[in-house]
N, C-alpha and C. Protein backbone atom coordinates (compact mmCIF):
# COMPACT_ATOMS: atom_id res chain seq x y z
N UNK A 1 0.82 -1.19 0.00
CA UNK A 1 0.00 0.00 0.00
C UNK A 1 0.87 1.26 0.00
N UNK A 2 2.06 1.14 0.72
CA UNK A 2 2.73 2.15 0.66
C UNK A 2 3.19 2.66 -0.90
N UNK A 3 4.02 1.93 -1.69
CA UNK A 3 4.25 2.06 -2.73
C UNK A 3 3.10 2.72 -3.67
N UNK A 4 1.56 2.35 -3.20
CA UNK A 4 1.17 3.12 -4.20
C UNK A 4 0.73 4.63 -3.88
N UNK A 5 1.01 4.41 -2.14
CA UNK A 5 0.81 6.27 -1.98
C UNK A 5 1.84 6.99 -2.11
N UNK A 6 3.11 6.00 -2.62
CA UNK A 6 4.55 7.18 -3.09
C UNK A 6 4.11 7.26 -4.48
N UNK A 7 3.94 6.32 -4.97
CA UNK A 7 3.13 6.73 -6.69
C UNK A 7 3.41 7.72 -6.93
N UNK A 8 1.93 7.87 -6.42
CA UNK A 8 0.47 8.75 -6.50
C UNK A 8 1.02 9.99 -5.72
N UNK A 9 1.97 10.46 -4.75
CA UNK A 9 2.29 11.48 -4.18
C UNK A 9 3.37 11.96 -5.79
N UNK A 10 4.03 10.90 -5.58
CA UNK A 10 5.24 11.69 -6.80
C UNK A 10 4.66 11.64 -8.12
N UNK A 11 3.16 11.11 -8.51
CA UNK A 11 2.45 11.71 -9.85
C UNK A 11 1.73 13.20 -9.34
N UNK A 12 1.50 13.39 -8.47
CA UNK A 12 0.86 14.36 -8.49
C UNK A 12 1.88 15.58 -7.74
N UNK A 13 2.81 15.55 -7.39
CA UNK A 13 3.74 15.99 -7.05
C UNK A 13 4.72 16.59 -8.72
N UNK A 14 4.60 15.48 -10.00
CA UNK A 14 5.18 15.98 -11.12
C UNK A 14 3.76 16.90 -11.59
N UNK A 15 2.84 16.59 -11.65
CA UNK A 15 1.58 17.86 -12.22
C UNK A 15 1.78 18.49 -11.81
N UNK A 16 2.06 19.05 -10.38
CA UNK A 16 2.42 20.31 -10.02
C UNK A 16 2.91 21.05 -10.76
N UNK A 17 4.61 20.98 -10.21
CA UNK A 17 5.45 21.45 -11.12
C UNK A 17 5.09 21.72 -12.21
N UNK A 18 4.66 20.48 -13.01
CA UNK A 18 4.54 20.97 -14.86
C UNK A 18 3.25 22.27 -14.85
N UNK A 19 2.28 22.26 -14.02
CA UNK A 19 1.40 23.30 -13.99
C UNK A 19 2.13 24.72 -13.70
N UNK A 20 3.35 24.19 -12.45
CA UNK A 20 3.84 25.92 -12.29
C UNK A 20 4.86 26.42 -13.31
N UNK A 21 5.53 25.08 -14.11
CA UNK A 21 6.57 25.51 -15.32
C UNK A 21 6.02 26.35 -15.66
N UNK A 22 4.69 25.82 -16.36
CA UNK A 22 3.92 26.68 -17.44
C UNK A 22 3.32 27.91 -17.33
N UNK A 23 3.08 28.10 -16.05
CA UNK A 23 2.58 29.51 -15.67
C UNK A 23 3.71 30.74 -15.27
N UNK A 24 4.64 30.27 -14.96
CA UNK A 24 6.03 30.68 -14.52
C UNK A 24 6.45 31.29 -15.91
N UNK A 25 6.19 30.02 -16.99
CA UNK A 25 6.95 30.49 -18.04
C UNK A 25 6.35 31.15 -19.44
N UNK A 26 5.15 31.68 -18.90
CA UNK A 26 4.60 32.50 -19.74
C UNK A 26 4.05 33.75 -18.91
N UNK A 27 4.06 34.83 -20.32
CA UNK A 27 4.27 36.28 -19.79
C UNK A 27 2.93 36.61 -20.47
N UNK A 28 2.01 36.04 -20.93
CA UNK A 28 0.70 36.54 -21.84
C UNK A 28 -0.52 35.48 -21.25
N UNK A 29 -0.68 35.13 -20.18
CA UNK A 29 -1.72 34.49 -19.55
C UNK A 29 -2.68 35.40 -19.67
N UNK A 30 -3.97 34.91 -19.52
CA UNK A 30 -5.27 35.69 -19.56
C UNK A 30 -5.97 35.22 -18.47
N UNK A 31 -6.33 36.14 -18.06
CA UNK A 31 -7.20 35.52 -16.33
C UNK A 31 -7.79 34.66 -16.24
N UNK A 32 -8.29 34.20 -17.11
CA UNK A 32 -9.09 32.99 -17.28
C UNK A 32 -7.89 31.67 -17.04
N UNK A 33 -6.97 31.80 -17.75
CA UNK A 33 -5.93 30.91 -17.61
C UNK A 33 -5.70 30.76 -16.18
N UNK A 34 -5.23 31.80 -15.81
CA UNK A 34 -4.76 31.67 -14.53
C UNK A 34 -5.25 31.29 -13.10
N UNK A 35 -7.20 31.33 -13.47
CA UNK A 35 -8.11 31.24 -12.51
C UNK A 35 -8.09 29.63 -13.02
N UNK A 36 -7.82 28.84 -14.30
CA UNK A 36 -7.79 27.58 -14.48
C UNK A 36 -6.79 27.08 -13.75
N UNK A 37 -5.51 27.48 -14.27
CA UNK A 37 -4.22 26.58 -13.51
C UNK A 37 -4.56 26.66 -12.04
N UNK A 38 -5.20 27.97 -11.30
CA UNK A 38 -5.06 28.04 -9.67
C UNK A 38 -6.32 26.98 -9.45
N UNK A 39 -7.29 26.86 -9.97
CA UNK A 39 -8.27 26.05 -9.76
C UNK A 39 -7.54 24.11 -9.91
N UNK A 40 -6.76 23.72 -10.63
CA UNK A 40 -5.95 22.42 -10.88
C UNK A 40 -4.79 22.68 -10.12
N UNK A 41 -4.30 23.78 -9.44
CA UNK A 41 -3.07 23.36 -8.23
C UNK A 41 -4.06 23.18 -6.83
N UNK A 42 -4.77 23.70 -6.81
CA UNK A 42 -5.72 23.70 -5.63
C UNK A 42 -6.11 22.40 -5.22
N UNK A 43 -6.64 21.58 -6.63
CA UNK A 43 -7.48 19.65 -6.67
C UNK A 43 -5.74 18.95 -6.39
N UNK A 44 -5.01 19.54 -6.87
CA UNK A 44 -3.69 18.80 -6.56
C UNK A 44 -2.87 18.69 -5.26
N UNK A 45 -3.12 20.49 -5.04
CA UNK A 45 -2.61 20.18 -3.34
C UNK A 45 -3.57 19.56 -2.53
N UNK A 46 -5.04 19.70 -2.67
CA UNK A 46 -5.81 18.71 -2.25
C UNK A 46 -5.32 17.10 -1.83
N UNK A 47 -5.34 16.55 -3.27
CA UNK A 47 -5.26 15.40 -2.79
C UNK A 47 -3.82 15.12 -3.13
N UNK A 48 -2.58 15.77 -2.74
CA UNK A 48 -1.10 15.78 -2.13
C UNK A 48 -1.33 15.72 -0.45
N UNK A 49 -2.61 16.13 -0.14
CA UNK A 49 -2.39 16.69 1.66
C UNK A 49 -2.79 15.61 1.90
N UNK A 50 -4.26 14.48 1.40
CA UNK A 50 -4.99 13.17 1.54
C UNK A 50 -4.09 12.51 1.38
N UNK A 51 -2.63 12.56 0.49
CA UNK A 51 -1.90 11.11 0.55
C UNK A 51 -0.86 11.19 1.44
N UNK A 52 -0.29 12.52 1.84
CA UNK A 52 0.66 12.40 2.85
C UNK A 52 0.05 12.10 4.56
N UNK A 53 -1.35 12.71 4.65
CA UNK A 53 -2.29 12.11 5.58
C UNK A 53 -2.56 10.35 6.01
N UNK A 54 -2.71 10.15 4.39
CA UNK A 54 -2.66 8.94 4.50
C UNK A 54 -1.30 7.65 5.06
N UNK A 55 -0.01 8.29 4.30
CA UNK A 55 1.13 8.35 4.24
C UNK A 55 1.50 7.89 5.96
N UNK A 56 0.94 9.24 6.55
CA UNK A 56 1.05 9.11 8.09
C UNK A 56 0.46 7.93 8.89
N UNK A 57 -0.49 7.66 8.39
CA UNK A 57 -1.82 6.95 9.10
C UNK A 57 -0.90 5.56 9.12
């Protein structure tokens, strides 16, 4: 069980990142964009906090 909550921490741990590359690395976002990416880091740190919770348990 453990193995699959390191997975699943280090898959969603790489979406991160690739979500903040991309916002980091553009200079012409449109609010809409940006209310998208913050809305998909939000479901991600979400369930990053449920697996390190879990992680603990």
């Amino acid at each position: 069980m453990d193995d699959k909550i390191e997975n699943a921490i280090a898959y969603y741990t790489k979406q991160g990142d690739a979500i903040l590359a991309k916002v980091n690395s553009s200079n012409n976002l449109t609010a809409d964009e940006i209310i998208h990416y913050g809305e998909e880091m939000s479901k991600i740190e979400y369930k990053l906090t449920a697996l390190e919770v879990a992680r603990e348990s």
